[in-house]
PDB file of N, CA and C in Angstrom:
ATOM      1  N   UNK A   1      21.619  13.465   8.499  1.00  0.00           N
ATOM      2  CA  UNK A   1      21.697  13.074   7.113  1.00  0.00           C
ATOM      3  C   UNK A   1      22.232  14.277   6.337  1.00  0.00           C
ATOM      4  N   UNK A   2      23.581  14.118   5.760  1.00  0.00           N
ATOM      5  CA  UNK A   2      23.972  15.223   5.418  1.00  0.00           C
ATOM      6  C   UNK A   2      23.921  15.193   3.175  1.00  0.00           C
ATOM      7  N   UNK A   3      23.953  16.209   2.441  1.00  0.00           N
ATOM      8  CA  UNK A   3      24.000  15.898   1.096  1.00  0.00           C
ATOM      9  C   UNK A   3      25.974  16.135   0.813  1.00  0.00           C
ATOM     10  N   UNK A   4      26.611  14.793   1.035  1.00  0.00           N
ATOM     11  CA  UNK A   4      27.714  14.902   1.177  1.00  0.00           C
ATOM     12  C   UNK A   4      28.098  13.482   0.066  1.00  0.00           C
ATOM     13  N   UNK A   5      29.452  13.045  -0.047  1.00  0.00           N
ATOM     14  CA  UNK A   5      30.012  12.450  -0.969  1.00  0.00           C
ATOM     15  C   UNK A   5      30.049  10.735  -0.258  1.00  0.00           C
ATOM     16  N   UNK A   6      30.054  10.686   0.919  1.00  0.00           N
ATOM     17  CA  UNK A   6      30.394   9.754   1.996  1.00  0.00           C
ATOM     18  C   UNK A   6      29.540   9.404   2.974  1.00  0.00           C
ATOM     19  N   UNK A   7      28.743   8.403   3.369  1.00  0.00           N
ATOM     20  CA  UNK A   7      28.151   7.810   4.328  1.00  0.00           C
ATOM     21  C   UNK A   7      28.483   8.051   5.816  1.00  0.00           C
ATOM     22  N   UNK A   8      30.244   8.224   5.979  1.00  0.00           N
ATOM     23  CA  UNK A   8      30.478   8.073   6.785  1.00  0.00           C
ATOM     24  C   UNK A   8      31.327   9.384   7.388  1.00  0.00           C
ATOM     25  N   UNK A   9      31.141  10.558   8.121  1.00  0.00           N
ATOM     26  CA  UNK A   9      32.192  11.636   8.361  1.00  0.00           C
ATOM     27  C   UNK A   9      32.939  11.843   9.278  1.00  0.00           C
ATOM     28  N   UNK A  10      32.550  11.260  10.504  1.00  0.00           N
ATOM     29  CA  UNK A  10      33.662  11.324  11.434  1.00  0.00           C
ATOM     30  C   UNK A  10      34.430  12.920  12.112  1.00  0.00           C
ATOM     31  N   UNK A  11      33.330  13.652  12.108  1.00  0.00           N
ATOM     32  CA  UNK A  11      34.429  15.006  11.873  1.00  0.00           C
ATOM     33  C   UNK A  11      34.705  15.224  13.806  1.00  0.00           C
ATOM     34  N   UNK A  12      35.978  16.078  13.232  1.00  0.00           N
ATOM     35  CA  UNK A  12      36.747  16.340  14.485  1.00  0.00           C
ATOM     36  C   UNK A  12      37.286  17.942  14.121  1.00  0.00           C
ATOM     37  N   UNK A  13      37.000  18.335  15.399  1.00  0.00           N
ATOM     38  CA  UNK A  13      37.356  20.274  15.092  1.00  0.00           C
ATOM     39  C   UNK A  13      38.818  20.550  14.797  1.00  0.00           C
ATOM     40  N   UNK A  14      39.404  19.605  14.746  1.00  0.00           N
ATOM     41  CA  UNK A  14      40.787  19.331  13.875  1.00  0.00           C
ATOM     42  C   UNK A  14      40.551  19.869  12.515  1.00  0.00           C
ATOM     43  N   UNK A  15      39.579  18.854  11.759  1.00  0.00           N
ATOM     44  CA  UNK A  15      39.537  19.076  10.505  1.00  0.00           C
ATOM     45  C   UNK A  15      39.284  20.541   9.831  1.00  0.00           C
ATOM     46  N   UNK A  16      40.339  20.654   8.787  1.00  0.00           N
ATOM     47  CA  UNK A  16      40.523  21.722   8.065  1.00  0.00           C
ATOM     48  C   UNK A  16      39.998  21.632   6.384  1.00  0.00           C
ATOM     49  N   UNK A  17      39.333  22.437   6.293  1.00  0.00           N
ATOM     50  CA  UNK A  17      38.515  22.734   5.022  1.00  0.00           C
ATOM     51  C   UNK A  17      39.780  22.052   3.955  1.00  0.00           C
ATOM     52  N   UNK A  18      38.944  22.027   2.755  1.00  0.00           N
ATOM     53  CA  UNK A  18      39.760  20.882   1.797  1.00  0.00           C
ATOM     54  C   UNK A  18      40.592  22.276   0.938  1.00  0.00           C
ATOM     55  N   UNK A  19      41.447  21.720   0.587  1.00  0.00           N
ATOM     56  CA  UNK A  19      41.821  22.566  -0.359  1.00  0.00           C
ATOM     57  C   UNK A  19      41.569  23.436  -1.682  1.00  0.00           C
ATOM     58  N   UNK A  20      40.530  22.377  -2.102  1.00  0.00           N
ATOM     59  CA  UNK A  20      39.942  23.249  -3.259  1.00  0.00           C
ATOM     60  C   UNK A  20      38.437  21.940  -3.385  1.00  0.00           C
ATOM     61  N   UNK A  21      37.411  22.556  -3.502  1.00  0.00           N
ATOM     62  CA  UNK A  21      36.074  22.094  -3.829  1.00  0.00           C
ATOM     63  C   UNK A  21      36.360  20.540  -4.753  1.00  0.00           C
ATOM     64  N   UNK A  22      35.548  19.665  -4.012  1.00  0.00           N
ATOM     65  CA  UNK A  22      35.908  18.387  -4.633  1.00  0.00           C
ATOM     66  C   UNK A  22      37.095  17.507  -4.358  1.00  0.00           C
ATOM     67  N   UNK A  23      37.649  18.209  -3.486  1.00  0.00           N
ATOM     68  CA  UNK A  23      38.648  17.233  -2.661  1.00  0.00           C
ATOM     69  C   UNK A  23      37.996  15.903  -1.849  1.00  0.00           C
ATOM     70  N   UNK A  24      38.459  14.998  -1.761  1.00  0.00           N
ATOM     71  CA  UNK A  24      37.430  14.244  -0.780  1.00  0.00           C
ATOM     72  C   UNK A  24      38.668  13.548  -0.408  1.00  0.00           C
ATOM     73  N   UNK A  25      38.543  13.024   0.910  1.00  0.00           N
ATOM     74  CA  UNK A  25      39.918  12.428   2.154  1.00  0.00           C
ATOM     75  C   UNK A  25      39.505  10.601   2.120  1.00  0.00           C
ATOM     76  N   UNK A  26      39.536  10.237   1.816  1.00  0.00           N
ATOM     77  CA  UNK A  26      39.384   8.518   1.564  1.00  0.00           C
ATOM     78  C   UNK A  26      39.852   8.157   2.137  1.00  0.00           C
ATOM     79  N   UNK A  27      41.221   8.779   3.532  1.00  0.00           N
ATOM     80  CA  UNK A  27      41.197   8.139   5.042  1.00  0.00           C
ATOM     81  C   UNK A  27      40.055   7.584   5.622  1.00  0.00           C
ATOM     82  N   UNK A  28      41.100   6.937   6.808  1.00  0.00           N
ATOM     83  CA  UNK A  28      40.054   6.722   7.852  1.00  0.00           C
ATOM     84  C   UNK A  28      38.869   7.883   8.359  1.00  0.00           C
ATOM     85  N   UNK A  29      39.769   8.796   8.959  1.00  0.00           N
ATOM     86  CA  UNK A  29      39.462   9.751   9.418  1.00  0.00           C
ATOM     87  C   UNK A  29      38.990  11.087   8.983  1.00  0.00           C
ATOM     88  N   UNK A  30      38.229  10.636   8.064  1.00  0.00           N
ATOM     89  CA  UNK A  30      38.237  11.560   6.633  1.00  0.00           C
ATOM     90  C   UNK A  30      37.993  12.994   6.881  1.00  0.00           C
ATOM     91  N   UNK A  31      36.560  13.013   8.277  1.00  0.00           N
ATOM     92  CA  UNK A  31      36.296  13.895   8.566  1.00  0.00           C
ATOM     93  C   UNK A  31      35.476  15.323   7.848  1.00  0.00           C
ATOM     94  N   UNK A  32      35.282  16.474   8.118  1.00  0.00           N
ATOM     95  CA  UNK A  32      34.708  17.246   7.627  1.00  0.00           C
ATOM     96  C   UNK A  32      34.815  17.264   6.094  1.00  0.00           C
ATOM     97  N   UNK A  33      35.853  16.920   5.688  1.00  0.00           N
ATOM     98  CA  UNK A  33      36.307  17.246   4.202  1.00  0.00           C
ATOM     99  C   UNK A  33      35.390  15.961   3.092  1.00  0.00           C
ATOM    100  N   UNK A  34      34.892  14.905   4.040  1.00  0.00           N
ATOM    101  CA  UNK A  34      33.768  14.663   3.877  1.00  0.00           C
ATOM    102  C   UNK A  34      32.436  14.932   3.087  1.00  0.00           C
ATOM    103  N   UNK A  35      32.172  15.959   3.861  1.00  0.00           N
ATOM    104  CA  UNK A  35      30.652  16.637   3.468  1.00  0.00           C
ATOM    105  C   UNK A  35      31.060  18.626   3.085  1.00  0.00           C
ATOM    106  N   UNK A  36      32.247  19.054   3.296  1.00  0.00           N
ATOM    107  CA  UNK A  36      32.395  20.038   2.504  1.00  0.00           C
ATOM    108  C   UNK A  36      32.611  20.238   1.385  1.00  0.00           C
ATOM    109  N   UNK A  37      31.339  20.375   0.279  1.00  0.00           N
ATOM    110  CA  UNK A  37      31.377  20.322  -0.936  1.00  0.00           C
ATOM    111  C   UNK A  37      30.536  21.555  -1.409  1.00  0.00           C
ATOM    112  N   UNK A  38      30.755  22.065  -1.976  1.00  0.00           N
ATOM    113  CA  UNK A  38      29.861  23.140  -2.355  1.00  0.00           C
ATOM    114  C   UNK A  38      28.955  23.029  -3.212  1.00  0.00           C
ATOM    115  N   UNK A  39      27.750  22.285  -2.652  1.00  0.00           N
ATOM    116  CA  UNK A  39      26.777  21.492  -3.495  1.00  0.00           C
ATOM    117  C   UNK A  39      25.635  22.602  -4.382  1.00  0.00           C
ATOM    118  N   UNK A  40      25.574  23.610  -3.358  1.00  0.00           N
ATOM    119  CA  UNK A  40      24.545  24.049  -3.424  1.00  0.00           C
ATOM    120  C   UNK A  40      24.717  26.049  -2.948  1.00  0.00           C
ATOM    121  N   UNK A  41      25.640  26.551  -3.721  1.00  0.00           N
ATOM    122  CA  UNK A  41      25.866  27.824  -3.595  1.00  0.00           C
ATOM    123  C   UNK A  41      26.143  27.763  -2.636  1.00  0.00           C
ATOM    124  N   UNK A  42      27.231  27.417  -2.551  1.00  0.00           N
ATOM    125  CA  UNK A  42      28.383  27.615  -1.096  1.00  0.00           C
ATOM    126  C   UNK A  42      27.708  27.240   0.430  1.00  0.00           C
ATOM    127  N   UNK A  43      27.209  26.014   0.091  1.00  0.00           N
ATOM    128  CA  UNK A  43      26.115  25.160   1.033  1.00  0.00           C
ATOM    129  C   UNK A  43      26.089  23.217   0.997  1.00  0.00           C
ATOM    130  N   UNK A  44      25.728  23.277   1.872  1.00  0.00           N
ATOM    131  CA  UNK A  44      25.009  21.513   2.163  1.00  0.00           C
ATOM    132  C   UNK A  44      23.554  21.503   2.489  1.00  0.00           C
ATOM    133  N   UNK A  45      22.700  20.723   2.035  1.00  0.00           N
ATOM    134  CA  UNK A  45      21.608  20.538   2.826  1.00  0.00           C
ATOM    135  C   UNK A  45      21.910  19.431   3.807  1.00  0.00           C
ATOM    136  N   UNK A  46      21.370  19.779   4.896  1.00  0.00           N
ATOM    137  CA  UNK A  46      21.381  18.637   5.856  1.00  0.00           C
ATOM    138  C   UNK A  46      19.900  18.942   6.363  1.00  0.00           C
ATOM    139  N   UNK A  47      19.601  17.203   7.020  1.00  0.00           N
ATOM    140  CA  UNK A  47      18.639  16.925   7.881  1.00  0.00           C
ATOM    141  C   UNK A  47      19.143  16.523   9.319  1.00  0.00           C
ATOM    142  N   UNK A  48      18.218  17.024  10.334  1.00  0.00           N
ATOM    143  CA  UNK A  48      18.599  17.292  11.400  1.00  0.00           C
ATOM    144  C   UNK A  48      18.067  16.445  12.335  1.00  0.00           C
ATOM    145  N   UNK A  49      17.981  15.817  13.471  1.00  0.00           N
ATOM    146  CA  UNK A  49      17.378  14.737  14.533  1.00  0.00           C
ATOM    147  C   UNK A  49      16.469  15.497  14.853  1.00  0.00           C
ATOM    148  N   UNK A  50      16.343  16.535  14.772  1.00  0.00           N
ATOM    149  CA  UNK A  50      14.828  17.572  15.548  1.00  0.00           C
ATOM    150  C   UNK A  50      13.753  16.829  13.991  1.00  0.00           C
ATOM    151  N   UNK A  51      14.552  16.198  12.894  1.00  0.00           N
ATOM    152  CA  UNK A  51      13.232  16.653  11.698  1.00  0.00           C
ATOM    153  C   UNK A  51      12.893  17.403  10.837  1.00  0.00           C
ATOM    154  N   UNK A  52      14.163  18.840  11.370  1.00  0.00           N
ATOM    155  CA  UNK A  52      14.066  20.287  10.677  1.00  0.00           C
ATOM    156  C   UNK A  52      15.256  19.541   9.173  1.00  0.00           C
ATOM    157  N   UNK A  53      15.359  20.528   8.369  1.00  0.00           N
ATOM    158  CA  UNK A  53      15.896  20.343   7.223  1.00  0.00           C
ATOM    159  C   UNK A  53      16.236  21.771   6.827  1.00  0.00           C
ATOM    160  N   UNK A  54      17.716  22.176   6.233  1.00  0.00           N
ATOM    161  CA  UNK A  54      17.975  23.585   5.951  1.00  0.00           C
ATOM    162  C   UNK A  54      19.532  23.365   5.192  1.00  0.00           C
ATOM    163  N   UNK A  55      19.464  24.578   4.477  1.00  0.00           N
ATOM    164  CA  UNK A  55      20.693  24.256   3.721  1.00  0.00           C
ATOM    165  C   UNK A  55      21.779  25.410   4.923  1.00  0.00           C
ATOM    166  N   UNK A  56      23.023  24.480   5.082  1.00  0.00           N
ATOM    167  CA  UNK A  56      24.334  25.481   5.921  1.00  0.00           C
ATOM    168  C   UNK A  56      25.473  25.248   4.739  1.00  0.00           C
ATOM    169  N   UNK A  57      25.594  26.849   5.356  1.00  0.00           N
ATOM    170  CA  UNK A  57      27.205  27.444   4.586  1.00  0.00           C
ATOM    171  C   UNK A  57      27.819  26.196   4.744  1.00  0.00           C
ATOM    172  N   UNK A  58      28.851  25.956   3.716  1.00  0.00           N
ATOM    173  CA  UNK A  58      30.583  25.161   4.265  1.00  0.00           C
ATOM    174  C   UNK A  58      30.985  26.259   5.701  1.00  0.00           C
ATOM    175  N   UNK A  59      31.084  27.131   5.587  1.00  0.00           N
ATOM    176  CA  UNK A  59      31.661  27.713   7.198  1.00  0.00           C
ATOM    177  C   UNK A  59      31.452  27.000   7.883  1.00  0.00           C
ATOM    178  N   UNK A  60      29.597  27.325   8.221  1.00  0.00           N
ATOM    179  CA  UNK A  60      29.067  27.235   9.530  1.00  0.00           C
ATOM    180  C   UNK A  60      29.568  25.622   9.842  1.00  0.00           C
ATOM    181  N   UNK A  61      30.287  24.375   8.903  1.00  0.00           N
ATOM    182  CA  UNK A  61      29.878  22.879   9.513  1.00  0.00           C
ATOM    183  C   UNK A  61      30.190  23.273  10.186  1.00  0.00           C
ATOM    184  N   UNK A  62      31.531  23.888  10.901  1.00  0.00           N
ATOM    185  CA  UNK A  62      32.618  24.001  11.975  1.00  0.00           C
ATOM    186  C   UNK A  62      31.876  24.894  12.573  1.00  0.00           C
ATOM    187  N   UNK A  63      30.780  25.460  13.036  1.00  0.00           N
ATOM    188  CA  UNK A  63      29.861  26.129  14.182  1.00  0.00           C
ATOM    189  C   UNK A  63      28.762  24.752  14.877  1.00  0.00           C
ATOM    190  N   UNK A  64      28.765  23.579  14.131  1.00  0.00           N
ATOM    191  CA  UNK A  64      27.390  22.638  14.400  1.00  0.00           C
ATOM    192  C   UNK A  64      28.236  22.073  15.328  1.00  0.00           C
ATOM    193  N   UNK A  65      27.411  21.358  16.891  1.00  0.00           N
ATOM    194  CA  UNK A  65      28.285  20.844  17.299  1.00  0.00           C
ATOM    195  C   UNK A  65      27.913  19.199  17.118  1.00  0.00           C
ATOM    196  N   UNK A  66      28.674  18.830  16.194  1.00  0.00           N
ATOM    197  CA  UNK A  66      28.658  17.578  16.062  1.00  0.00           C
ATOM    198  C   UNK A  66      29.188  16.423  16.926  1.00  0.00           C
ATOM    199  N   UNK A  67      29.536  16.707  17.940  1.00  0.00           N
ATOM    200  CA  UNK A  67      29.588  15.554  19.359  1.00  0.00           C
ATOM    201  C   UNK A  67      29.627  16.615  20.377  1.00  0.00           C
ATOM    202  N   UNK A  68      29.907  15.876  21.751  1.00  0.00           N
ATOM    203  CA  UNK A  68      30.268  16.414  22.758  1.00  0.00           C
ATOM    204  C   UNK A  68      31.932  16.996  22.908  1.00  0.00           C
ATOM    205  N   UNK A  69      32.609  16.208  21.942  1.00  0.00           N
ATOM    206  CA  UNK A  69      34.249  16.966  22.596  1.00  0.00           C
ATOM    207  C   UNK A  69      34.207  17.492  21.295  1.00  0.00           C
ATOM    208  N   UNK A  70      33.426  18.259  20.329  1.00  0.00           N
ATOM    209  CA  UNK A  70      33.622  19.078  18.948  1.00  0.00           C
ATOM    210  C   UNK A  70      33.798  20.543  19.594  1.00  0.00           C
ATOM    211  N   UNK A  71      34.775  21.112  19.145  1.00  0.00           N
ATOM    212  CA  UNK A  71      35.186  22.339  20.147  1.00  0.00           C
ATOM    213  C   UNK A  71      34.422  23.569  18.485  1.00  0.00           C
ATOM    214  N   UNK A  72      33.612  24.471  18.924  1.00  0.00           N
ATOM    215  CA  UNK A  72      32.881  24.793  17.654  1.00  0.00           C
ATOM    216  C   UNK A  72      33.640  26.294  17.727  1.00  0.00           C
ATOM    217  N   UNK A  73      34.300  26.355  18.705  1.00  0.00           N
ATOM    218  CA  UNK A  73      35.473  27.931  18.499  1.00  0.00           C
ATOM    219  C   UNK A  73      36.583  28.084  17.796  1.00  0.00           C
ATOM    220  N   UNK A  74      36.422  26.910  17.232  1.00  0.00           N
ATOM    221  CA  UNK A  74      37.848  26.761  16.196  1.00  0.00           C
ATOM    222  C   UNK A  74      37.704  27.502  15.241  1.00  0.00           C
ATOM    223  N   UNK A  75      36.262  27.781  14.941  1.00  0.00           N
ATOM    224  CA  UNK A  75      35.458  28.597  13.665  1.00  0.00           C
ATOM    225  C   UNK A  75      36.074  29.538  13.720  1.00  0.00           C
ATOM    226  N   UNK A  76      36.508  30.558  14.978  1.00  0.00           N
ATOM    227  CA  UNK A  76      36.961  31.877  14.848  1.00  0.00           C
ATOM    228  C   UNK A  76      38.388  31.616  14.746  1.00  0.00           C
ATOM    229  N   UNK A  77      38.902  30.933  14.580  1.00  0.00           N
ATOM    230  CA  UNK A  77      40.507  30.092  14.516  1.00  0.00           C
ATOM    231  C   UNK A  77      41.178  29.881  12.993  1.00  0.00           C
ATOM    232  N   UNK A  78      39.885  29.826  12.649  1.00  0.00           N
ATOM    233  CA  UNK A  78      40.153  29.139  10.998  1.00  0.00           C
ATOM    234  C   UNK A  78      40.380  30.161  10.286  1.00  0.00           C
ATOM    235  N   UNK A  79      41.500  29.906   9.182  1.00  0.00           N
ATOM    236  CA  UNK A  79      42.114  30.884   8.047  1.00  0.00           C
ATOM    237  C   UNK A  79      41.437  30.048   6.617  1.00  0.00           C
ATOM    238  N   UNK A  80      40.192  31.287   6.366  1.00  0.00           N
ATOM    239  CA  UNK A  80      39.404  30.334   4.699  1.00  0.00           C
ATOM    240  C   UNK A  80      40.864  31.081   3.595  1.00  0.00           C
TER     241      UNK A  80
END
């Protein structure tokens, strides 16, 4: 359960941070750009399947591994 704009995110280690805060992708495939919003001092709260609850950087989404083929090394790949 993420505090994001969209029900639905879909993200893929493709996805590249939005261009400027408040962008949102109304594709299909909307993906990370989704739930990168800077809700909360350069953060999201999310809730987690363990139960735990914590606010993460916009960085770190791209460290969570959100499926099995989410490649989370792209993080060191990415130009903010």
């Amino acid at each position: 359960m993420l505090d994001s704009c969209f029900w639905l995110a879909r993200p893929l280690d493709t996805d590249r941070p939005p261009e400027e805060d408040g962008t949102f992708d109304r594709s299909a495939g909307g993906g990370l750009n989704r739930v990168c919003h800077d809700r909360h001092n350069g953060g999201i709260n999310i809730a987690f399947m363990d139960l735990s609850a914590r606010q993460v950087d916009l960085k770190q989404l791209w460290q969570l591994k959100w499926h099995r083929q989410f490649d989370t090394s792209v993080y060191d790949k990415m130009v903010w």
